[in-house]
C-alpha atoms as a PDB file:
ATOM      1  CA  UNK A   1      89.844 135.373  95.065  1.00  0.00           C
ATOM      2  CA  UNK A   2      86.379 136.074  96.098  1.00  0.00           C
ATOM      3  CA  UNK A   3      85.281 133.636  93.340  1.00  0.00           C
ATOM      4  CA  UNK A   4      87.472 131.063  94.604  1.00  0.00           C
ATOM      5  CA  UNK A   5      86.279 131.481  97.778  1.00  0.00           C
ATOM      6  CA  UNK A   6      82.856 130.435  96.590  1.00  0.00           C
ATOM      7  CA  UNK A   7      83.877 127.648  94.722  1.00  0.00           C
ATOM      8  CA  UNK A   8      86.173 126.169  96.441  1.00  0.00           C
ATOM      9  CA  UNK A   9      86.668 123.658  93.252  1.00  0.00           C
ATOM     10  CA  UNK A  10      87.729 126.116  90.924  1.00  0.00           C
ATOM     11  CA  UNK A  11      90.964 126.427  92.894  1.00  0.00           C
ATOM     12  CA  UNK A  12      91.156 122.454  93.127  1.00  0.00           C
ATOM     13  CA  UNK A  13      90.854 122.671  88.512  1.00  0.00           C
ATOM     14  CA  UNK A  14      93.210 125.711  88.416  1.00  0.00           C
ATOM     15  CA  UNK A  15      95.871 123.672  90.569  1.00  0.00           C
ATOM     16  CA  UNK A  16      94.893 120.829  88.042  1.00  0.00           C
ATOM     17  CA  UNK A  17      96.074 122.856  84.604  1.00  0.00           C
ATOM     18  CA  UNK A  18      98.934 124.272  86.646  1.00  0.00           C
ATOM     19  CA  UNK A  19     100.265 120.815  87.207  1.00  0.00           C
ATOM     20  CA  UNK A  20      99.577 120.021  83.788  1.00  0.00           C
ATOM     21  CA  UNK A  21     101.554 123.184  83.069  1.00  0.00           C
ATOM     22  CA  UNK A  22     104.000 123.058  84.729  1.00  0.00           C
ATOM     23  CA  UNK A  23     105.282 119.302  84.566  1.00  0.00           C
ATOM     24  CA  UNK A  24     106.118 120.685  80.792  1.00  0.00           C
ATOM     25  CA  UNK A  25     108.237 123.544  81.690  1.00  0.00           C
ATOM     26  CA  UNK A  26     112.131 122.482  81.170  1.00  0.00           C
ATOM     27  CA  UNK A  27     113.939 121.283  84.270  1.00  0.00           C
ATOM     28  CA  UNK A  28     111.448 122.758  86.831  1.00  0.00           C
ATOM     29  CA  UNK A  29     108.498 120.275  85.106  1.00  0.00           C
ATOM     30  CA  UNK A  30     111.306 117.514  85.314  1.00  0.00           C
ATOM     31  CA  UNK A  31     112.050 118.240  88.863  1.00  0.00           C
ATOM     32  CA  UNK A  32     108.703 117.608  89.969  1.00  0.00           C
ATOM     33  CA  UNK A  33     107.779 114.929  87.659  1.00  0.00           C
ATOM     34  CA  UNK A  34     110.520 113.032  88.921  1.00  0.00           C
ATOM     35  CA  UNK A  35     108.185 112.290  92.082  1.00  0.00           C
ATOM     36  CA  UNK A  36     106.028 110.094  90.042  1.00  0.00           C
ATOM     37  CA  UNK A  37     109.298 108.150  88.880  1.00  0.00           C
ATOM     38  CA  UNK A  38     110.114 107.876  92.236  1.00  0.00           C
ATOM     39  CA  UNK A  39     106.591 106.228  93.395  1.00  0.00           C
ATOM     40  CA  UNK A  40     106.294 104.146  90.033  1.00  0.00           C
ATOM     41  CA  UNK A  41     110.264 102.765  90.991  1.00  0.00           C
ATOM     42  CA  UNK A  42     109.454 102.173  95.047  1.00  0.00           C
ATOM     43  CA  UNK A  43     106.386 100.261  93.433  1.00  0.00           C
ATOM     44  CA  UNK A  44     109.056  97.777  91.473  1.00  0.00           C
ATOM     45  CA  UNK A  45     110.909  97.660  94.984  1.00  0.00           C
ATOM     46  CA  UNK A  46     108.114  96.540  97.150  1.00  0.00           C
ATOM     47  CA  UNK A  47     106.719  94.060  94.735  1.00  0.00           C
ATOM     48  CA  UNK A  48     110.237  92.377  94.986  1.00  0.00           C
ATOM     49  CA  UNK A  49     110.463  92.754  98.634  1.00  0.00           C
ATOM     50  CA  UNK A  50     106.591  91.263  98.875  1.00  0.00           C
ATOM     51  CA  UNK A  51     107.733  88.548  96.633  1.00  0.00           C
ATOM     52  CA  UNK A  52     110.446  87.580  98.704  1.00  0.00           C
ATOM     53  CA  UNK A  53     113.078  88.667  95.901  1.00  0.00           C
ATOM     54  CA  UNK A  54     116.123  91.319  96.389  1.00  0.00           C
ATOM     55  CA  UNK A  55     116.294  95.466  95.590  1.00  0.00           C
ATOM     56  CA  UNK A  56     119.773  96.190  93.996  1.00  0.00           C
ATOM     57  CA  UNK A  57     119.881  99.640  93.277  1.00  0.00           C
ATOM     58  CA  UNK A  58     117.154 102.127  92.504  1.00  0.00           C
ATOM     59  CA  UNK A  59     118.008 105.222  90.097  1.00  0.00           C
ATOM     60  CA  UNK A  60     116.606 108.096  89.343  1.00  0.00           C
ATOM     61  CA  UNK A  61     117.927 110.505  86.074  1.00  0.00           C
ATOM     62  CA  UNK A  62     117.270 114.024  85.437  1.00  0.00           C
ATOM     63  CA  UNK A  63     115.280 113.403  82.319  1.00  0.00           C
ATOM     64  CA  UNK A  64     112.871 111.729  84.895  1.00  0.00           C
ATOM     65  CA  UNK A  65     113.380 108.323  83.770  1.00  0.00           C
ATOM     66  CA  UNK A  66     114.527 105.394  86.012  1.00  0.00           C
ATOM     67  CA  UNK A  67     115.104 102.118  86.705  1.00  0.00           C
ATOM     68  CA  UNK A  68     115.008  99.675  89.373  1.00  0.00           C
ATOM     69  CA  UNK A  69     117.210  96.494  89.905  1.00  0.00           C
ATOM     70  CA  UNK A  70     115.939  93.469  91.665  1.00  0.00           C
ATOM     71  CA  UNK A  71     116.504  90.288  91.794  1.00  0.00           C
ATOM     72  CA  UNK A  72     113.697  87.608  91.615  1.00  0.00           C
ATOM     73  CA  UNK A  73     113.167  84.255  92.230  1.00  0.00           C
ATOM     74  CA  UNK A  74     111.141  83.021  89.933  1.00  0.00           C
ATOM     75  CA  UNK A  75     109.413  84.063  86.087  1.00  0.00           C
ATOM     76  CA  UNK A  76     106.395  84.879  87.808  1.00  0.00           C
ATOM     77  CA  UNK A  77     107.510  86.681  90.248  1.00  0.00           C
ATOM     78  CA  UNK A  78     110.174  88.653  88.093  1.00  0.00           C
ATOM     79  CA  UNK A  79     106.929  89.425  86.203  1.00  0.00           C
ATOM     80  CA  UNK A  80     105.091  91.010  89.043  1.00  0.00           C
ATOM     81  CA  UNK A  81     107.384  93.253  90.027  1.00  0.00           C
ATOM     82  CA  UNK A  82     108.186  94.459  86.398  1.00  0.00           C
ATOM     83  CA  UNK A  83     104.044  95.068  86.523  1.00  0.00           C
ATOM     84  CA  UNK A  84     104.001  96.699  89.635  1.00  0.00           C
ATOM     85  CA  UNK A  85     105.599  99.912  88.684  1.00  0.00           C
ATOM     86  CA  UNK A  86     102.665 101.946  86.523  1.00  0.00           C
ATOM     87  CA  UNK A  87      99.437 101.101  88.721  1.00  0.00           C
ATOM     88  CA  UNK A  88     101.776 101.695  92.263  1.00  0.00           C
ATOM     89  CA  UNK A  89     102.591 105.231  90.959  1.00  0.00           C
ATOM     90  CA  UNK A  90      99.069 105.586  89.874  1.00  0.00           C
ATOM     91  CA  UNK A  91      97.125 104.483  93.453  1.00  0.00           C
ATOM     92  CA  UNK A  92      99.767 106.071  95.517  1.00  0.00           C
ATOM     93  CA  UNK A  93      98.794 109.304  93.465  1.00  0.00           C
ATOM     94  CA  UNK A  94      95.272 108.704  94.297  1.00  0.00           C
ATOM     95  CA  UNK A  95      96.502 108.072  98.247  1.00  0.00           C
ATOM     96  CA  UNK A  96      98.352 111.449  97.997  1.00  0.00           C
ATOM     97  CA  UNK A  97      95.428 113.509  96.667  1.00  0.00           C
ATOM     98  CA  UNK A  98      92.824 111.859  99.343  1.00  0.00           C
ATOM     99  CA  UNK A  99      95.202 113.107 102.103  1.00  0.00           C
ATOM    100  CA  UNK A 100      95.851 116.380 100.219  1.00  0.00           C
ATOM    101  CA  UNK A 101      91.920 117.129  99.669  1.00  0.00           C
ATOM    102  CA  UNK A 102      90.413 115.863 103.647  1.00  0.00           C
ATOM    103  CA  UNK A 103      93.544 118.609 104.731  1.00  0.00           C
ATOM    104  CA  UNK A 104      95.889 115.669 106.318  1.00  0.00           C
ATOM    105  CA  UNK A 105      98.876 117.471 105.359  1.00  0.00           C
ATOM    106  CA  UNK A 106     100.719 116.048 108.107  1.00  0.00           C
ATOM    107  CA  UNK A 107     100.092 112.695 107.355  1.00  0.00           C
ATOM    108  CA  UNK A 108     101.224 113.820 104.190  1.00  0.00           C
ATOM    109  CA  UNK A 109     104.285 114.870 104.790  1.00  0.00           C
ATOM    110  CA  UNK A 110     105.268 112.218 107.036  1.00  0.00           C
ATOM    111  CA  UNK A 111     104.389 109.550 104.247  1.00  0.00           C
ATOM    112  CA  UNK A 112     105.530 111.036 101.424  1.00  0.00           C
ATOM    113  CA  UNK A 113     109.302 112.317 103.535  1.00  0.00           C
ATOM    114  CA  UNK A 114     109.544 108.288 104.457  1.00  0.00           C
ATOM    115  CA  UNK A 115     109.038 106.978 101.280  1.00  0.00           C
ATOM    116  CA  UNK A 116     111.751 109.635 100.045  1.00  0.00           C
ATOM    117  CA  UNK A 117     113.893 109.001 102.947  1.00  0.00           C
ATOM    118  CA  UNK A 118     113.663 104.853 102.806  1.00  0.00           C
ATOM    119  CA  UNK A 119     114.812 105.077  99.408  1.00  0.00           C
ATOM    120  CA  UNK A 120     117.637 107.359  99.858  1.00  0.00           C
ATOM    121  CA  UNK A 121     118.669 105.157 102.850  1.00  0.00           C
ATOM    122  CA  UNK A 122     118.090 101.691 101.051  1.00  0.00           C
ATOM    123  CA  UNK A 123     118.119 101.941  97.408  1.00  0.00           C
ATOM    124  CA  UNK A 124     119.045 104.698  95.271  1.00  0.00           C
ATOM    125  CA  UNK A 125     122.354 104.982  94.954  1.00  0.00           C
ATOM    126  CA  UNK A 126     123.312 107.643  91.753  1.00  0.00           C
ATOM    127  CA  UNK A 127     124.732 111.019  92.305  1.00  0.00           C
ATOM    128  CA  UNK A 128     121.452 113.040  91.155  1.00  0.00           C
ATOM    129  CA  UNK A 129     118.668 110.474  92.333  1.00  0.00           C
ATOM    130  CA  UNK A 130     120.280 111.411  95.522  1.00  0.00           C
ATOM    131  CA  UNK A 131     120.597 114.930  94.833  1.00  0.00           C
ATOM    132  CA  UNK A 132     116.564 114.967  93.921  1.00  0.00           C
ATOM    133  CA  UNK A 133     115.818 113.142  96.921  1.00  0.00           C
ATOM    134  CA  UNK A 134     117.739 115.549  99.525  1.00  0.00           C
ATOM    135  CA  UNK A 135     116.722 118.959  97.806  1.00  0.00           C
ATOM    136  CA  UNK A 136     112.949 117.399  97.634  1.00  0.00           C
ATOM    137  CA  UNK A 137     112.892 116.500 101.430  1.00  0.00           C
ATOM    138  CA  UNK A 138     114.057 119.781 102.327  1.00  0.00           C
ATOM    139  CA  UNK A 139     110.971 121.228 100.631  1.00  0.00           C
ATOM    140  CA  UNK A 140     108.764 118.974 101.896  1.00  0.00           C
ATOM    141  CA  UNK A 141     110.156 119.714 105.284  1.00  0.00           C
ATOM    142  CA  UNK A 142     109.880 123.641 104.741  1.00  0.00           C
ATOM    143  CA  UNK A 143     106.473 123.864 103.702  1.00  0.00           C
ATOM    144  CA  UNK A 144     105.612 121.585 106.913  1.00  0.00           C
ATOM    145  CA  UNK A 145     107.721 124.363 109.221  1.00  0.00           C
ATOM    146  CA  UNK A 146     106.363 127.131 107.448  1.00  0.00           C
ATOM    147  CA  UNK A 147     102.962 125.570 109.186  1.00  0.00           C
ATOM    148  CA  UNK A 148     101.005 127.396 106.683  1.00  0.00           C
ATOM    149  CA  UNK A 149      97.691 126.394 106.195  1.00  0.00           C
ATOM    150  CA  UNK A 150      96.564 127.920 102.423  1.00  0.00           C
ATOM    151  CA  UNK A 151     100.712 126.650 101.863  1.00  0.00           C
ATOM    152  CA  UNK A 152      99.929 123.530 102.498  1.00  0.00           C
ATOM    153  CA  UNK A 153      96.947 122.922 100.773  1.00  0.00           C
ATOM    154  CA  UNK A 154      98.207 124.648  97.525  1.00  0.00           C
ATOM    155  CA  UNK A 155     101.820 122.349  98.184  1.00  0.00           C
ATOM    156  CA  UNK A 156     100.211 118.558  98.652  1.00  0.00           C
ATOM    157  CA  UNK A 157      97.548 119.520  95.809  1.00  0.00           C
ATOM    158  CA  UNK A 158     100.007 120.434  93.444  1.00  0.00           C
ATOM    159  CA  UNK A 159     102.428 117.132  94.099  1.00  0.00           C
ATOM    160  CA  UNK A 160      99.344 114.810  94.393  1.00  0.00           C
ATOM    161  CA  UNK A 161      98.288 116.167  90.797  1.00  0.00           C
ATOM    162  CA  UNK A 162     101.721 116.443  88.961  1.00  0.00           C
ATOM    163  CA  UNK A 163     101.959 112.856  89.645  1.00  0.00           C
ATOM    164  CA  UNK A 164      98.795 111.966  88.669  1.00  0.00           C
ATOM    165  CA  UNK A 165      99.286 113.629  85.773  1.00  0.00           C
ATOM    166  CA  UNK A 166     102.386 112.268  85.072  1.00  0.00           C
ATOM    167  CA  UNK A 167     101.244 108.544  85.900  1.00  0.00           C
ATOM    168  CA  UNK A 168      98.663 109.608  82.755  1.00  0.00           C
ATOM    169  CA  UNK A 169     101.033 111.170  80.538  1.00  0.00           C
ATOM    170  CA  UNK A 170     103.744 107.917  80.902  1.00  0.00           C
ATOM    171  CA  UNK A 171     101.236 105.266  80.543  1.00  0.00           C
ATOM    172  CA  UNK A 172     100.048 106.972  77.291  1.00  0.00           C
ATOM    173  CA  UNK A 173     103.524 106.798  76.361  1.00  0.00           C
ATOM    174  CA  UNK A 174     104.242 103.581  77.183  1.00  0.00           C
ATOM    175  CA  UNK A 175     101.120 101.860  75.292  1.00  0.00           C
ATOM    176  CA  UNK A 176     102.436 104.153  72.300  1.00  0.00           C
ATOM    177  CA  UNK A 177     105.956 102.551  73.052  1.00  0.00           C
ATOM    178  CA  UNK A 178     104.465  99.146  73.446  1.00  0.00           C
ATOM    179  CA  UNK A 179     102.631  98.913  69.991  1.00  0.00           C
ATOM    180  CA  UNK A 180     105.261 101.107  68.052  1.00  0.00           C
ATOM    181  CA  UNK A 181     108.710 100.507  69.539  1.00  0.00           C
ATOM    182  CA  UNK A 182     108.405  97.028  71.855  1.00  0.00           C
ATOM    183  CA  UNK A 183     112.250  96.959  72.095  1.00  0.00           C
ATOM    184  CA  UNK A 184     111.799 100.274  73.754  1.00  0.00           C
ATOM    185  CA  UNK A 185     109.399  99.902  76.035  1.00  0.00           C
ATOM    186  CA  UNK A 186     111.092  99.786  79.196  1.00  0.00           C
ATOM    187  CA  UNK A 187     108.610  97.383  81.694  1.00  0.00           C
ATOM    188  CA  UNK A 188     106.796  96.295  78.682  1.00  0.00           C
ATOM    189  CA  UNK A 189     110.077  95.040  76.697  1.00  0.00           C
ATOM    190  CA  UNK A 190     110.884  93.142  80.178  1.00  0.00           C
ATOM    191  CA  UNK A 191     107.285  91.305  80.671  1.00  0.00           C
ATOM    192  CA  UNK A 192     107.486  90.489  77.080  1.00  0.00           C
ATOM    193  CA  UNK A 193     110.858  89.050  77.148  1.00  0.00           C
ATOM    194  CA  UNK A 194     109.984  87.196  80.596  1.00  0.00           C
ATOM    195  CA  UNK A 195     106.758  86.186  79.201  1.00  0.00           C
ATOM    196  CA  UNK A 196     106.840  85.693  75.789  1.00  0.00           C
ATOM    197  CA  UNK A 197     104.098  87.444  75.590  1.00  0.00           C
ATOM    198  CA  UNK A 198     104.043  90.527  73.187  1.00  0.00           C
ATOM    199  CA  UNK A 199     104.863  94.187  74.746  1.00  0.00           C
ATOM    200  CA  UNK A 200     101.727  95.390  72.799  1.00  0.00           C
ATOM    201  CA  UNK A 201      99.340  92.845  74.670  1.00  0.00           C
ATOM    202  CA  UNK A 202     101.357  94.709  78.625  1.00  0.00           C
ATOM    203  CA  UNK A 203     100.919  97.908  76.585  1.00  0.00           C
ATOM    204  CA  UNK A 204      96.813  97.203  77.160  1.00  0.00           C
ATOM    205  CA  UNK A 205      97.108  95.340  80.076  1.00  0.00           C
ATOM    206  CA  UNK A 206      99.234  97.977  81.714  1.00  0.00           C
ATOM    207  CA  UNK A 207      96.968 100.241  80.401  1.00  0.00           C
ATOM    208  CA  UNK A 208      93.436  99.239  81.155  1.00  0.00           C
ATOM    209  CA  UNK A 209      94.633  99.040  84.845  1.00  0.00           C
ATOM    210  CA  UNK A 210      96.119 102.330  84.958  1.00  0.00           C
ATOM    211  CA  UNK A 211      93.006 103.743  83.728  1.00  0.00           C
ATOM    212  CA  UNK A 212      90.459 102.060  86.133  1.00  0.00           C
ATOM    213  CA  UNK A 213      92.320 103.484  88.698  1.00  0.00           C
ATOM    214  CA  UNK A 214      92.451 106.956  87.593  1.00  0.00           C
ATOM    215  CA  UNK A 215      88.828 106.485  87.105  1.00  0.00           C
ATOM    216  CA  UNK A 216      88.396 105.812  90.650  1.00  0.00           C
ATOM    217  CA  UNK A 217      90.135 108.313  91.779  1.00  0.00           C
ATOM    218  CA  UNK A 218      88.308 110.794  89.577  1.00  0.00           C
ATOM    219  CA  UNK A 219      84.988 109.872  90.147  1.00  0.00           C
ATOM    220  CA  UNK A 220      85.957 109.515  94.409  1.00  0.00           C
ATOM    221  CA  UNK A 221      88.529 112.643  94.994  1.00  0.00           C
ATOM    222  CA  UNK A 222      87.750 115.071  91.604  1.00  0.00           C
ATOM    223  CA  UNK A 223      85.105 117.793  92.724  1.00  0.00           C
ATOM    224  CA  UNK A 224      81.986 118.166  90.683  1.00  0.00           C
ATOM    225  CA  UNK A 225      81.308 120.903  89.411  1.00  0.00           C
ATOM    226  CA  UNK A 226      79.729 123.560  92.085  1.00  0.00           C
ATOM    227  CA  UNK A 227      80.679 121.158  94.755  1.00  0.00           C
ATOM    228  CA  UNK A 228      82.509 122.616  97.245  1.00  0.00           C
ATOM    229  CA  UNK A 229      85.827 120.798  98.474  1.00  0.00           C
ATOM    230  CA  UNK A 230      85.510 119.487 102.117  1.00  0.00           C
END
């Protein structure tokens, strides 16, 4: 511990593998990856809403997929929100760790508890999607009353970095999906369909802007090395 007290980054890296870890373990890695499909389907939801279109129903499965149903009123817009879903997950991730790293762990909390709670309220509508979003709340909410400080920091860290990693891990998926399977390549099948364009070319597309933003957030929110965390 003395080490980490030091080096304050070495704890930030060790949460970092954990996360990594972790969001491979059966059922406890799916339970917290399913925050990421949560942000990456609220991202479909407020495209639509921002386009003036309609939120159906949101779901969320227990093998952490999901899927979002809007209505749209035009190609192009129909096309935005199918986009929107990989680069929201990806800069609320960043938005999460920024909070999680300056110590605004109330902030975080309240932000991350709304988004959970607006969807519960508004959109998702299946028996374990609900389930998730209840028995996640009530953590969130008990790490915030257990007021702990070291808790706190260890809890936001660990969420802001599972879904980073996650937003990774999918998008590498899904430009795998998008050259090798297009008919199965869930937002990719639907741009292609809606644009005629192929899934392959919204594999890169998808891609490319998934990875400037982790870039970002990397180069802006990762410690260096030696760097103490502020």
């Amino acid at each position: 511990m003395e080490l980490f007290n030091q080096n304050p980054h070495l704890v930030f890296y060790a949460i970092l593998v954990g996360a990594m870890l972790i969001i491979r373990i059966p059922f406890i890695g799916k339970y917290f990856r399913t925050v990421n499909t949560l942000l990456h389907e609220s991202g479909h939801a407020i495209a639509a809403i921002l386009t003036s279109g309609e939120v159906v129903e949101i779901k969320l499965s227990s093998d952490t997929s999901g899927s979002a149903y809007t209505k749209s009123g035009s190609r192009g817009r129909a096309m935005l929100v199918s986009f929107a879903g990989y680069p929201f997950a990806a800069i609320f991730s960043g938005f999460m760790l920024a909070m999680a790293i300056s110590n605004q762990y109330r902030t975080f909390f309240v932000v991350l508890f709304s988004v959970a709670l607006l969807n519960l309220v508004l959109f998702v509508r299946n028996s374990y999607g609900i389930a998730w979003i209840i028995t996640f709340s009530g953590l969130i909410f008990f790490v915030f009353w257990l007021g702990n400080e070291i808790v706190s920091y260890l809890f936001t860290l660990a969420v802001s970095l599972i879904s980073l990693s996650e937003t990774v891990f999918s998008t590498l998926t899904i430009l795998y999906l998008g050259f090798a399977y297009p008919r199965k390549a869930g937002d990719l099948t639907n741009l292609a369909k809606i644009s005629k364009v192929p899934a392959a070319i919204w594999a890169l597309i998808t891609s490319i802007v998934v990875a400037v933003t982790v870039y970002f957030i990397v180069l802006h929110y990762f410690p260096y090395p030696l760097k103490p965390i502020r």
